[in-house]
Protein backbone atom coordinates (compact mmCIF):
# COMPACT_ATOMS: atom_id res chain seq x y z
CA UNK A 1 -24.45 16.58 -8.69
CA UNK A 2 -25.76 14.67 -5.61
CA UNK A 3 -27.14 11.60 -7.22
CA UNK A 4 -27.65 8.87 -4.71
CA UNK A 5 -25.71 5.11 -5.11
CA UNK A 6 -26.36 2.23 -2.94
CA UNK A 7 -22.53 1.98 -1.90
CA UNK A 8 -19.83 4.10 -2.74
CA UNK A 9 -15.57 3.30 -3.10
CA UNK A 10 -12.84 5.51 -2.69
CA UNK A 11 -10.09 4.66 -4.21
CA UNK A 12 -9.82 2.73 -7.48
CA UNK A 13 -6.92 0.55 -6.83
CA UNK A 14 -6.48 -2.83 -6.20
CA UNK A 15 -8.90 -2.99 -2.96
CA UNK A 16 -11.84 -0.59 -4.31
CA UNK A 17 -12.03 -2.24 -7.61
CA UNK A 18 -12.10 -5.91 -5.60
CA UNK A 19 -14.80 -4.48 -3.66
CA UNK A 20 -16.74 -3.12 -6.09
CA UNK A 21 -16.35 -6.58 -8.50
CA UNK A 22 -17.88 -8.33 -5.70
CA UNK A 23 -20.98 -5.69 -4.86
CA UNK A 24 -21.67 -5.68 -9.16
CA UNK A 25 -22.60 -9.58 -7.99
CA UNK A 26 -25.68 -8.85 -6.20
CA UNK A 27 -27.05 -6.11 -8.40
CA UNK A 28 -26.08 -2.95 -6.17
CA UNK A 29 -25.29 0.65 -7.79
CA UNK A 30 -21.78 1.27 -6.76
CA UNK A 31 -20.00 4.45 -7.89
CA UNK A 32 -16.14 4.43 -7.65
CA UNK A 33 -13.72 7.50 -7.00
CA UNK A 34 -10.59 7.13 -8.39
CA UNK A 35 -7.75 9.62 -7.93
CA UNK A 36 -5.43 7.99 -9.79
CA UNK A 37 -3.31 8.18 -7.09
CA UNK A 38 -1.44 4.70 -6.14
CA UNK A 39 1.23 3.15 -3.95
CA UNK A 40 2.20 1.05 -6.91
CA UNK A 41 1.56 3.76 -9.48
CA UNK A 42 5.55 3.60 -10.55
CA UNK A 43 5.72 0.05 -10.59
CA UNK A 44 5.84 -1.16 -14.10
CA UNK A 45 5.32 -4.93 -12.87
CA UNK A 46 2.87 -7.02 -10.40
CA UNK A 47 4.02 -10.42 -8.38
CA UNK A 48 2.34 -12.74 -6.21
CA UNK A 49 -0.51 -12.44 -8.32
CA UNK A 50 -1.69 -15.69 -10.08
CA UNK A 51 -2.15 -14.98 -13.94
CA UNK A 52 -0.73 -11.53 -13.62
CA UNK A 53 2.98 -12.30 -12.77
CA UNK A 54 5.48 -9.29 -13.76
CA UNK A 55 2.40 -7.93 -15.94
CA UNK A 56 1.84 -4.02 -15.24
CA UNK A 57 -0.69 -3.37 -12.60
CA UNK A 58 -2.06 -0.19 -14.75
CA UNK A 59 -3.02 -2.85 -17.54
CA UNK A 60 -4.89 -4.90 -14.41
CA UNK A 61 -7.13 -2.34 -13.14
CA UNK A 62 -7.81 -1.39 -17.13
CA UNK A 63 -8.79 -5.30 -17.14
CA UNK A 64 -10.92 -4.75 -14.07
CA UNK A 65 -13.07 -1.51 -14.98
CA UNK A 66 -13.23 -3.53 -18.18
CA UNK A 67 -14.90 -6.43 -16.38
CA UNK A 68 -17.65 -4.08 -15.10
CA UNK A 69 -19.02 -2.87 -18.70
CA UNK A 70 -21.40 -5.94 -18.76
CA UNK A 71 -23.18 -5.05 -15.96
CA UNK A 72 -24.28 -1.82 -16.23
CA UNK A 73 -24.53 -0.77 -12.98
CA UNK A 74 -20.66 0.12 -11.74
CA UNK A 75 -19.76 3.73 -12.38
CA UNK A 76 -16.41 5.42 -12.18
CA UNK A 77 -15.51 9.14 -11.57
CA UNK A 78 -11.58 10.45 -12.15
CA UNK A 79 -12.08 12.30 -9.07
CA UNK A 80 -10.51 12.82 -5.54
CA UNK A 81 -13.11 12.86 -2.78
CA UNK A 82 -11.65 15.52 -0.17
CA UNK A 83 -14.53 15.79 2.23
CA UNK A 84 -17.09 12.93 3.86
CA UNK A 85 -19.23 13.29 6.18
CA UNK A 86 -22.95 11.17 7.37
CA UNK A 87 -25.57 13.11 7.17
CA UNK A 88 -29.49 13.09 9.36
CA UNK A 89 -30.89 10.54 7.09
CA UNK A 90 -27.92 8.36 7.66
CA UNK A 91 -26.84 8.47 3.55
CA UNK A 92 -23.14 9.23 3.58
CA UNK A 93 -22.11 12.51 1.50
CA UNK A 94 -18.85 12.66 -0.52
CA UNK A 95 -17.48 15.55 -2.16
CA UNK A 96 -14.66 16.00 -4.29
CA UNK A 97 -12.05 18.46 -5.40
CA UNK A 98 -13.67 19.63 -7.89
CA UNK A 99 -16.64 20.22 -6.02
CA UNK A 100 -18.88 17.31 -7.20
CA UNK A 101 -20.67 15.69 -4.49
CA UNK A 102 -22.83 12.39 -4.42
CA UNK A 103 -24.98 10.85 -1.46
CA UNK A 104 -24.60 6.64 -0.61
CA UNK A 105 -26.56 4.21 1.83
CA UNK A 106 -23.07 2.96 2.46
CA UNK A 107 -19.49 3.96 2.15
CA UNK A 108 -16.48 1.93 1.52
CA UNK A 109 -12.38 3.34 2.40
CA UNK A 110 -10.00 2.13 -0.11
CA UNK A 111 -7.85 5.06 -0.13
CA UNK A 112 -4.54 3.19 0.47
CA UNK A 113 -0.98 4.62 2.22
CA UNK A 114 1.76 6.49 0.35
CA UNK A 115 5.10 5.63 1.15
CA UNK A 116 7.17 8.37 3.38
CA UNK A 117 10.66 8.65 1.87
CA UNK A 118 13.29 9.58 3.42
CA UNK A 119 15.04 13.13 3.01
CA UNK A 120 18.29 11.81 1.12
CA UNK A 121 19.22 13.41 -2.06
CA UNK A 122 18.28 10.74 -4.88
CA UNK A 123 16.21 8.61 -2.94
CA UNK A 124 13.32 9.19 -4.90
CA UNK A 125 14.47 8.96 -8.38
CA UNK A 126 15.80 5.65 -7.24
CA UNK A 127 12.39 4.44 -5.56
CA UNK A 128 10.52 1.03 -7.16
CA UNK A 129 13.97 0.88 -10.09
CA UNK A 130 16.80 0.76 -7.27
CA UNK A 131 15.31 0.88 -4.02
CA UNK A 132 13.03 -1.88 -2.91
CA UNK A 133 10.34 -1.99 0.06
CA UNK A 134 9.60 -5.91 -0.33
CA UNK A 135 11.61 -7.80 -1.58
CA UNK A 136 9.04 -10.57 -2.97
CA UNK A 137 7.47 -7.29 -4.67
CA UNK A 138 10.88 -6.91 -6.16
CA UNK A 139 14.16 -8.78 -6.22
CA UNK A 140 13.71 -12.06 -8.41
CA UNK A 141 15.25 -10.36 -11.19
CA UNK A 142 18.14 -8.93 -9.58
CA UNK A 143 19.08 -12.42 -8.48
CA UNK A 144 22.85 -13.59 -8.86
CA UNK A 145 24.09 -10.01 -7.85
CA UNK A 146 27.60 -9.97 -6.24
CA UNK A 147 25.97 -8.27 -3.12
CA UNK A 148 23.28 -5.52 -2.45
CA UNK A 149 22.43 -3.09 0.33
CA UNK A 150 19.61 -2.48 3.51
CA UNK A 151 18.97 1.09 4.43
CA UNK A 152 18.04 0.52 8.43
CA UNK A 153 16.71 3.74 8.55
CA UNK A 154 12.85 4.22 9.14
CA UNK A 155 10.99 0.92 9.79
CA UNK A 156 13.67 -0.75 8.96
CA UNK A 157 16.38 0.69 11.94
CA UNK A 158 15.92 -1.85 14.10
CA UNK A 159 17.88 -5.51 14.53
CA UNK A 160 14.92 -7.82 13.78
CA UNK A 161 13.72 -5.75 10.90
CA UNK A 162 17.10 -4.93 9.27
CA UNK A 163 18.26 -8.39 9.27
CA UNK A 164 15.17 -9.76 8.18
CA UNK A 165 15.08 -8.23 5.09
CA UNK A 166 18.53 -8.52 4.95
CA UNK A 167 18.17 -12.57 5.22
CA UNK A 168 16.00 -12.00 2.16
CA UNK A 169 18.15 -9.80 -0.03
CA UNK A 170 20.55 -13.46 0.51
CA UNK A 171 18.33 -15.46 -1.82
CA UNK A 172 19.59 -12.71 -4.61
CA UNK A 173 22.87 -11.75 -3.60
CA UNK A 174 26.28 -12.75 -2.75
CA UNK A 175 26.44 -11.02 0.51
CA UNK A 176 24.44 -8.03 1.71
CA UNK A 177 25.82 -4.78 3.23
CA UNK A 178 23.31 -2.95 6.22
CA UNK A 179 24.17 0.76 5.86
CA UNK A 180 22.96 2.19 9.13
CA UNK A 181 23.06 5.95 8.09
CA UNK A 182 25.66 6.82 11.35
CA UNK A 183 23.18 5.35 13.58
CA UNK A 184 25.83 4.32 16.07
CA UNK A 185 23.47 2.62 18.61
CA UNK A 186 22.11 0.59 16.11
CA UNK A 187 25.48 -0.25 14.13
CA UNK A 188 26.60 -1.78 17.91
CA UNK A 189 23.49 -3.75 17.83
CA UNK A 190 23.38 -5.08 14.77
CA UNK A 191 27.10 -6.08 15.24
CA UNK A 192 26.52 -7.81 18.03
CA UNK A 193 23.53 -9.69 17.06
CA UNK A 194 26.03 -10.87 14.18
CA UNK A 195 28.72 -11.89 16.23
CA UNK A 196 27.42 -15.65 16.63
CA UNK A 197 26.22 -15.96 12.57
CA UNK A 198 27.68 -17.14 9.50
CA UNK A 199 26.13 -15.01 7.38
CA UNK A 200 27.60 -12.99 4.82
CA UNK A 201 26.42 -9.45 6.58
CA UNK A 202 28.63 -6.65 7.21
CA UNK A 203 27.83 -3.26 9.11
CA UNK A 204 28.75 -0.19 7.47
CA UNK A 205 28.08 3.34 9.69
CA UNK A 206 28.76 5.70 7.45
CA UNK A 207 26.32 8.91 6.84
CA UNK A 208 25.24 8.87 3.54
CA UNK A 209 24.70 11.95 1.45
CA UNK A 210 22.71 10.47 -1.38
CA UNK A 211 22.67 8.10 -3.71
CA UNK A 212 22.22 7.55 -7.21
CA UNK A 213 20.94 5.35 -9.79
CA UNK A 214 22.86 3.29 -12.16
CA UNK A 215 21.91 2.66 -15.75
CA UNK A 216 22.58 -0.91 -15.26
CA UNK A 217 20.23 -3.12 -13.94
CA UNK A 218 18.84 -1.83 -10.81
CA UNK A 219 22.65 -0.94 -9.27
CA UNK A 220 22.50 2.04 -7.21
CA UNK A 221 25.63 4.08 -5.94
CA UNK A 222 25.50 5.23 -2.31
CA UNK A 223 27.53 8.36 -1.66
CA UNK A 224 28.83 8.75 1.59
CA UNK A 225 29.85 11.87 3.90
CA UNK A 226 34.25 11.32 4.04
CA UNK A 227 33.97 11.37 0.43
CA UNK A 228 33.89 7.68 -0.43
CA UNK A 229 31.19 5.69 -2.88
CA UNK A 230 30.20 2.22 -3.35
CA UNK A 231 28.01 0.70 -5.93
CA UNK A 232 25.15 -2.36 -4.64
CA UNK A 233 23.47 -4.25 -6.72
CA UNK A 234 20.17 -3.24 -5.42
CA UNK A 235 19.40 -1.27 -2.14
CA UNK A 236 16.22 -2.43 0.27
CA UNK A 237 14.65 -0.60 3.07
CA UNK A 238 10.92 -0.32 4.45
CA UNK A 239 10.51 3.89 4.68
CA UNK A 240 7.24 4.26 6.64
CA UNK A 241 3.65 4.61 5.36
CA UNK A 242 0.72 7.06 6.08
CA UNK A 243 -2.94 6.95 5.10
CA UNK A 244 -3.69 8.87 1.81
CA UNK A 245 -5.98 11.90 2.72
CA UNK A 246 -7.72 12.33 5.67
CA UNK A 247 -11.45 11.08 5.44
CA UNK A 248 -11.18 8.71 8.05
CA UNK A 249 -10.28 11.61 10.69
CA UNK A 250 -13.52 13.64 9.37
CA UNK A 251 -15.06 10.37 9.84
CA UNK A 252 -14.01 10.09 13.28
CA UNK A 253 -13.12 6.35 12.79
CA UNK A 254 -11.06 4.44 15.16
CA UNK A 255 -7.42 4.09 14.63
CA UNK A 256 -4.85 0.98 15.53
CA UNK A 257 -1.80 2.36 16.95
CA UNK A 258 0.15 1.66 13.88
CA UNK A 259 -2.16 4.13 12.42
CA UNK A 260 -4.22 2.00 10.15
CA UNK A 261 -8.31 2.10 10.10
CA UNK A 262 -9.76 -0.38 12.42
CA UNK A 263 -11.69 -3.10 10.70
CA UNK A 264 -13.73 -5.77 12.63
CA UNK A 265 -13.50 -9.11 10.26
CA UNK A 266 -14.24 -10.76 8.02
CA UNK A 267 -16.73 -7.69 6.64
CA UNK A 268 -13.95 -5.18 7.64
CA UNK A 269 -17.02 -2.53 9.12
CA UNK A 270 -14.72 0.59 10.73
CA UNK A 271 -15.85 1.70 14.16
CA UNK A 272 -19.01 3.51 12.27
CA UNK A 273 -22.03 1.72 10.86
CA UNK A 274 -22.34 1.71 7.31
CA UNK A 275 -18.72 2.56 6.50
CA UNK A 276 -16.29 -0.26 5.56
CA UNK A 277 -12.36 0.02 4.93
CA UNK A 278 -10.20 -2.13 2.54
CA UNK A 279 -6.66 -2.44 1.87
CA UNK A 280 -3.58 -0.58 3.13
CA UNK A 281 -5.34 1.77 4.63
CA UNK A 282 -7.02 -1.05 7.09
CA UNK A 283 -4.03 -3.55 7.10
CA UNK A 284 -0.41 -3.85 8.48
CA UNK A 285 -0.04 -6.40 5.61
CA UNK A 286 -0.28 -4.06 2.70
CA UNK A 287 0.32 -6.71 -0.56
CA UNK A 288 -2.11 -6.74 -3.40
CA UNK A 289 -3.18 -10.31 -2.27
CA UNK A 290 -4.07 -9.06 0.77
CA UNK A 291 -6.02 -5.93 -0.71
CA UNK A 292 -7.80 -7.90 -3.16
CA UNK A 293 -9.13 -10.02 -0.32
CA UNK A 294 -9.73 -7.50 1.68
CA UNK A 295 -11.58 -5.59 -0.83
CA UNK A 296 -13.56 -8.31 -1.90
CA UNK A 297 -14.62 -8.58 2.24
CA UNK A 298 -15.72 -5.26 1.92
CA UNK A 299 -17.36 -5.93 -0.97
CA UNK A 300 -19.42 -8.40 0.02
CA UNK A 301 -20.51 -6.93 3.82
CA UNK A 302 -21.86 -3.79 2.54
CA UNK A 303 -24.26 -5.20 0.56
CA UNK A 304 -25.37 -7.82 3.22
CA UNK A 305 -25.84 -5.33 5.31
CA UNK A 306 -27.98 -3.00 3.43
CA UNK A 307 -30.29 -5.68 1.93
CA UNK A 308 -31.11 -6.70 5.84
CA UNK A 309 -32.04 -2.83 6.11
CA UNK A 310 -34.10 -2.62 3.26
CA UNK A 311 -36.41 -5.59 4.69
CA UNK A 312 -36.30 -3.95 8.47
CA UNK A 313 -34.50 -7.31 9.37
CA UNK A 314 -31.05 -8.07 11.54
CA UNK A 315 -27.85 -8.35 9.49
CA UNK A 316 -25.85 -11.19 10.08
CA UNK A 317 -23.22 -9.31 11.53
């Protein structure tokens, strides 16, 4: 191996395969690494997404590779790229697990964030089917629930957060339940913060021991530490996110403080020439709206930028 592209993705999700159906526009080579490795990989159903509403996001990016076969010039590898690095020339050298390597004249990070869940018993068998992170991702079809639960625990233990979501959850439920994991200090906040409102929120402090999913609907059962269970109709809570693999830290790129790859708009370069980032991994918005824009960004500045270098003239940006 160590054939030579003109730009190359990783990641074939929703943000590498925007990218690369906006690169296939100007004629470009463009070689795509896929790991098959996605955020919404469990997710049997897409939203927000015109014309693909609660349609499986494995049959979109089937439809999107699809798109590509008229062109000819869009390849895509089932591999994981594990090491990057630019070389003298300034061509950008990927290597995979298996040991496969190719050469670009520009590079493109679409490797996305993987959620971190947290260490109770049954929280991950109840991920995406019980336990929601957005609740326009999920939720609509819960709606008309007799009442549902928030886990403040990771990005969600805070007041804004917690009743945020919470204040969502409302459109679907009766009344909403914030289970605050025996987080005392924040059980006293949030019940003060919901001393002056109407709505129909209650604090519960108990530790929970795990929880388990119901065959009906998406009900889960939370199990709690003096013995006692209660069934919701649907739990939500935000657990939080890190980048998949570690080529931007081999890559030396610059880092936001919420730990996503900094971008400089609207052509989303990273902090090194040549090398562009799109979607989660170079967003605190991570939606597939926003990853399909972003990826088409991406898309479209690596390409502007190389064509200026192959005529020894200034890029626009």
């Amino acid at each position: 191996m160590g054939s030579l592209v003109d730009v190359l993705i990783v990641g074939g999700g929703v943000a590498g395969l925007s990218a690369a159906s906006t690169i296939v526009r100007q004629d470009h080579s463009v070689l795509v690494l896929d790991s098959q490795q996605y955020r919404n990989g469990g997710s049997k159903h897409m939203h927000t997404v015109p014309t693909w509403d609660h349609r499986n996001p494995a049959d979109w990016r089937a439809a999107a590779k699809n798109d590509f076969e008229r062109y000819g010039t869009v390849s895509i590898e089932q591999e994981e790229a594990v090491k990057a690095e630019q070389l003298e020339d300034e061509l950008f050298k990927v290597t995979a697990a298996s040991g496969k390597h190719w050469k670009a004249k520009k590079l493109i990070l679409a490797t996305g964030v993987e959620d971190v869940l947290p260490d109770i018993p049954g929280y991950s068998e109840c991920w995406i089917s019980g336990i929601f992170h957005c609740l326009y991702c999920h939720g609509w079809e819960e709606k008309g629930v007799s009442s549902s639960g928030g886990l403040a625990i990771g990005e969600s233990a805070s007041v804004p957060v917690s009743l945020h979501i919470a204040r969502q959850a409302l459109r679907f439920s009766k009344k909403v339940t914030i289970y605050t994991d025996g987080n005392t200090q924040l059980t006293d906040d949030l019940e003060s913060a919901l001393k002056t409102s109407a709505a129909p929120m209650e604090i519960d402090a108990r530790k929970i021991t795990r929880v388990e999913k119901s065959p009906t609907r998406a009900e889960v059962t939370l199990y709690f530490k003096d013995g006692v269970s209660k069934t919701e109709g649907f739990l939500f809570g935000k657990p939080p996110t890190k980048l998949r693999g570690d080529l931007h830290t081999q890559l030396g790129l610059a880092m936001t403080p919420k730990g996503t790859i900094v971008v400089n708009p609207p052509f989303n370069q990273t902090s090194m020439k040549g090398i562009f980032a799109a979607g989660d991994c170079a967003s605190p918005m991570q939606t597939v709206t926003t990853a399909q824009a972003s990826g088409t960004n991406a898309g479209a500045g690596a390409p502007l930028q190389l064509q200026a270098e192959m005529w020894e003239q200034t890029p626009i940006f």
